[in-house]
Protein backbone atom coordinates (compact mmCIF):
# COMPACT_ATOMS: atom_id res chain seq x y z
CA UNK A 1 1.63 32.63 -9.05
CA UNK A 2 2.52 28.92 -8.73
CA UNK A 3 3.99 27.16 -5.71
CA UNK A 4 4.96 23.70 -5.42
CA UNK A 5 5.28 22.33 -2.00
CA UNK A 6 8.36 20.44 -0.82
CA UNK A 7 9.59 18.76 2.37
CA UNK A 8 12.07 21.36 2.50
CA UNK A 9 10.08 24.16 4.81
CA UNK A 10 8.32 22.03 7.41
CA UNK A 11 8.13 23.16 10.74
CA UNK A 12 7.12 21.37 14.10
CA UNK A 13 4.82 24.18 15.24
CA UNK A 14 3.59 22.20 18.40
CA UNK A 15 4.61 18.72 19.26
CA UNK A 16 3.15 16.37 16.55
CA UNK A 17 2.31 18.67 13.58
CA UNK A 18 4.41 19.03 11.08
CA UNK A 19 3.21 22.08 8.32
CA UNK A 20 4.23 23.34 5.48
CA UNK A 21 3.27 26.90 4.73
CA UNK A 22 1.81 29.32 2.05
CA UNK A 23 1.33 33.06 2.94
CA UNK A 24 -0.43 35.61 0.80
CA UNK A 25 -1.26 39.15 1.17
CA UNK A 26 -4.19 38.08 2.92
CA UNK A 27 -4.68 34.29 3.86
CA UNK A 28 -2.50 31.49 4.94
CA UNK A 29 -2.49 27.97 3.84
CA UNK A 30 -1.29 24.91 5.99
CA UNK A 31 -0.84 21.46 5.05
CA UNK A 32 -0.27 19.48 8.15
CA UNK A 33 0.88 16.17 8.91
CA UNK A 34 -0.06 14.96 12.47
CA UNK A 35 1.45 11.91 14.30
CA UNK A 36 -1.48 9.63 15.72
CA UNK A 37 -2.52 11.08 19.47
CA UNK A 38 -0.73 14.15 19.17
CA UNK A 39 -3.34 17.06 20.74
CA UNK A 40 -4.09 20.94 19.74
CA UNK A 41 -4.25 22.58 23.02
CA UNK A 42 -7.20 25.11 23.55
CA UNK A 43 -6.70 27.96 22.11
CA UNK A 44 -8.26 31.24 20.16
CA UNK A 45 -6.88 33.62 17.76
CA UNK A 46 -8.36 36.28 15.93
CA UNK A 47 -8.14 34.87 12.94
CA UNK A 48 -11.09 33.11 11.06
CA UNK A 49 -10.19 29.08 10.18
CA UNK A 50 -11.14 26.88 8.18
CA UNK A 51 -10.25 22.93 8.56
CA UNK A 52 -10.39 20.23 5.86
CA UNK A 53 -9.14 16.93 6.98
CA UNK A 54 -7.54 14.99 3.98
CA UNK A 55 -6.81 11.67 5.60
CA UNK A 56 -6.97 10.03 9.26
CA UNK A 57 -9.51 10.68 11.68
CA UNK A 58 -9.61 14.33 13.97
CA UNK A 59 -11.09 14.63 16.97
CA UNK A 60 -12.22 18.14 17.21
CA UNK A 61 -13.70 20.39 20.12
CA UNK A 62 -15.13 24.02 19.14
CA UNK A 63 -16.69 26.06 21.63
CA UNK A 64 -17.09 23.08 23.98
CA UNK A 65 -18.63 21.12 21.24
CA UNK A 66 -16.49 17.64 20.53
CA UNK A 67 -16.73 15.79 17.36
CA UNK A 68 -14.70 13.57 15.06
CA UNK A 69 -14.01 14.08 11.57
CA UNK A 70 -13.02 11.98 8.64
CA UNK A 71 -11.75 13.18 4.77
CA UNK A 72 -13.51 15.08 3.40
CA UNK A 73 -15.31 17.28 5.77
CA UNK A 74 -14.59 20.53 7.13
CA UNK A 75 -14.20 22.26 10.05
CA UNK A 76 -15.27 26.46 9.89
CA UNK A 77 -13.98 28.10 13.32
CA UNK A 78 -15.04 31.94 13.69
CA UNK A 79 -12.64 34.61 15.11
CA UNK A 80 -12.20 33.96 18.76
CA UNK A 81 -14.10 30.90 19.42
CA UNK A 82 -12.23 28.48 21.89
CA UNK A 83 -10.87 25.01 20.24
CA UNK A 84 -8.85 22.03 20.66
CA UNK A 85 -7.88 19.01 19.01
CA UNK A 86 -6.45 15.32 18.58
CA UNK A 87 -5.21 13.33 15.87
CA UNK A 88 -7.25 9.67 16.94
CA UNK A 89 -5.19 8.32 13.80
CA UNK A 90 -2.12 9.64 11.41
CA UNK A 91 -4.17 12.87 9.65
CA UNK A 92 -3.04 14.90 7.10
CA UNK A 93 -5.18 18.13 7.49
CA UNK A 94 -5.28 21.31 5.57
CA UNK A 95 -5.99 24.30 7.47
CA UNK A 96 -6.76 27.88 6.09
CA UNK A 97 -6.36 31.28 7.95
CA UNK A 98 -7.85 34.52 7.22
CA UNK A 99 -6.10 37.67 7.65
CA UNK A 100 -2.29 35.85 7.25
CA UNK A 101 -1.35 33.91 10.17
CA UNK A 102 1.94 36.06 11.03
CA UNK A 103 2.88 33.90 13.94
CA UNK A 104 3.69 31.00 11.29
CA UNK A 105 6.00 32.34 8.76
C-alpha cells in the first residue's frame, strides 16, 4: 500500500499541532507540525509511543524526567507513563502509536 501525504487532512488536535494521519490495522503514524511554545499537556494513554523529532527543538518531560531534543533523536514512551511537552522552536515531529490511536482518525 502507498500513501502520499497532503495538506488536505490536517487536523488541530490541541492548540498548536497540526497532524496529518496514517492508520493501519495496528499502528498509527503522525506527522506533526508544532507552532514555537505551543505545550502537550500531561497526559497517559495506553498506547505505546514512539517520538522522532525531524526539525526544531522539543522540550520533553516523561515520567517527571525533562529533557530537550533535537533531529534526529527519539523519544520511546511505554503504555501509561505520564508526559508532557513544548515546542522551544517551530518542530516538525513524527510520532508513532501502537495499537491504532482511535481517538485520532
Amino acid at each position: 500500500m502507498d500513501i502520499k501525504l497532503s495538506k488536505e487532512g490536517i487536523k488541530e488536535i490541541i492548540p498548536g499541532y497540526f497532524g496529518r494521519f496514517i492508520h493501519t490495522q495496528n499502528m498509527s503514524v503522525v506527522f506533526w507540525e508544532a507552532t514555537k511554545g505551543a505545550t502537550v499537556p500531561e497526559h497517559y494513554h495506553m498506547n505505546e509511543q514512539i517520538i522522532q523529532v525531524l526539525e526544531g527543538k522539543f522540550e520533553f518531560t516523561l515520567d517527571n524526567v525533562t529533557a530537550i531534543y533535537e533531529p534526529c533523536t527519539f523519544v520511546v514512551i511505554p503504555p501509561n507513563i505520564p508526559h508532557s511537552g513544548k515546542a522551544l522552536t517551530a518542530c516538525k515531529l513524527m510520532d508513532v502509536f501502537s495499537p491504532v490511536r482511535n481517538e485520532f482518525k
